[in-house]
Protein backbone atom coordinates (compact mmCIF):
# COMPACT_ATOMS: atom_id res chain seq x y z
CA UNK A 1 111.67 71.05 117.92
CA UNK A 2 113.42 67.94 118.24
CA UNK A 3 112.18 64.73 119.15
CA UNK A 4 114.39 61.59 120.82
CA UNK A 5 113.43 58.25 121.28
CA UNK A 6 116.02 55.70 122.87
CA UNK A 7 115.33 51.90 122.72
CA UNK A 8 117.97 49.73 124.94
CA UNK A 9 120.45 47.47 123.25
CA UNK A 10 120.16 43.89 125.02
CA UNK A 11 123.40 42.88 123.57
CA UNK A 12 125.25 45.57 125.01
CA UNK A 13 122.87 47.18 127.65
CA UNK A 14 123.49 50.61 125.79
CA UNK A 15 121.06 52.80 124.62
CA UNK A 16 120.31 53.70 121.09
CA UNK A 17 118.77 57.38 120.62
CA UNK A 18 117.65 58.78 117.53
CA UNK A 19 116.60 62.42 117.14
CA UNK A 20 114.28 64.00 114.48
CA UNK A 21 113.12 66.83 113.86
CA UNK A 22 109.74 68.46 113.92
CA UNK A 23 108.03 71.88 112.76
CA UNK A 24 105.17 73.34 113.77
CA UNK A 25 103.06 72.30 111.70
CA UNK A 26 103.49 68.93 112.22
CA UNK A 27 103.39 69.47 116.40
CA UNK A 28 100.09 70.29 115.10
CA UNK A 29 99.16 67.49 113.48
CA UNK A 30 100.39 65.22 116.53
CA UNK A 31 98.49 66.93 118.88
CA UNK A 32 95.67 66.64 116.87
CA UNK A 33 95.99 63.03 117.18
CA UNK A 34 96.30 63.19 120.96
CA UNK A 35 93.41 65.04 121.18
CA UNK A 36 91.51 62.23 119.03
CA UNK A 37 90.87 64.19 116.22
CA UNK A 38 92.93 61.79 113.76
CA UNK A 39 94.34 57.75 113.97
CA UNK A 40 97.81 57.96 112.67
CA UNK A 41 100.13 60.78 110.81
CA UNK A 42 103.55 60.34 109.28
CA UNK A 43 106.59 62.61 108.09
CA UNK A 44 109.47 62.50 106.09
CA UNK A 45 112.45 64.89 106.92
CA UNK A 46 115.76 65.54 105.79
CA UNK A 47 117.80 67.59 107.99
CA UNK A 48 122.01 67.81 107.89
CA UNK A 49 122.32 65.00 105.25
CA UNK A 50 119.90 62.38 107.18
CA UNK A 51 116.59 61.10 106.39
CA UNK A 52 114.55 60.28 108.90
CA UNK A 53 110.64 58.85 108.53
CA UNK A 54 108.20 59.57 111.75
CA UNK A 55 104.87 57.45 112.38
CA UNK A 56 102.82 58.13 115.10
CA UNK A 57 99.23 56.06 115.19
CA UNK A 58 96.52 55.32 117.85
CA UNK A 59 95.37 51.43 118.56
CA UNK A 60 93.38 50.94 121.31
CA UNK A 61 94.36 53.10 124.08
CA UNK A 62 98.15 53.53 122.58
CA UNK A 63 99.80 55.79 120.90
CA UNK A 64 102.67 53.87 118.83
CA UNK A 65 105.72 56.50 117.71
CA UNK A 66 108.18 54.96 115.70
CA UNK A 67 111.68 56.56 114.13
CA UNK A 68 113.10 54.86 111.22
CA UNK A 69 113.21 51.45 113.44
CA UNK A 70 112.49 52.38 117.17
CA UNK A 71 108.93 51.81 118.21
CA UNK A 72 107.48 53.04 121.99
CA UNK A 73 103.97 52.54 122.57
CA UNK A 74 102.60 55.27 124.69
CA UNK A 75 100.55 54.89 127.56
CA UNK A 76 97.19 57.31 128.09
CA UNK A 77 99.11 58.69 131.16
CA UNK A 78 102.61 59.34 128.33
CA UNK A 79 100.42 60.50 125.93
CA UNK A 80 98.73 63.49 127.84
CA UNK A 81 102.59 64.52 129.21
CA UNK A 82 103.45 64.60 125.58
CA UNK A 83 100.54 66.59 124.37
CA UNK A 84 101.24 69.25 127.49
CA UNK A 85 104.97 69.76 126.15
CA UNK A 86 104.19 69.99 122.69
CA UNK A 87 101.60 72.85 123.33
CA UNK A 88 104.45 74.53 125.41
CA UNK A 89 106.45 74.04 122.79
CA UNK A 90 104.01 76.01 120.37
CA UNK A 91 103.40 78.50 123.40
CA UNK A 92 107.48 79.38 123.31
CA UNK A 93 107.95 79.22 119.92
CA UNK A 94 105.18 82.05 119.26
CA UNK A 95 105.98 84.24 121.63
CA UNK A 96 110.21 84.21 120.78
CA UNK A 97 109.45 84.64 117.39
């Protein structure tokens, strides 16, 4: 699974998108934390020659992803569309494996 998150340049009103990349396991682990079971979770991945670092932790009703140096606070609303597509993720995975 891959994950993007874009954050808008003001100098140049372009978008900056990075993508990691997630396994299952750790789909797991974030849903877990949308589901309230857990605060925060991090990961570490290298994948074709790039390291990227993922943080994901609750405050308050948001749930703050950041990649390497993009940060988006989620809304409750965000959060539940996320959790939906990550399960559906796990759902297609399974069953094309």
């Amino acid at each position: 699974c891959f994950f993007h998150i874009g954050q808008l340049d003001q100098s140049n009103s372009k978008w900056i998108w990075i993508k990691a990349k997630m396994n299952e396991n750790e789909i797991g682990e974030i849903i877990k934390l949308l589901k309230g079971a857990k605060n925060s979770t991090s990961f570490y991945h290298s994948f074709n020659g790039k390291e990227t670092k993922l943080w994901f932790n609750r405050k308050e009703d948001f749930l703050f992803v950041k990649i390497e140096n993009i940060s988006k606070p989620l809304s409750i609303g965000e959060q539940e569309v996320l959790r939906i597509l990550l399960e559906y993720i796990i759902i297609k995975k399974n069953i094309a494996d």
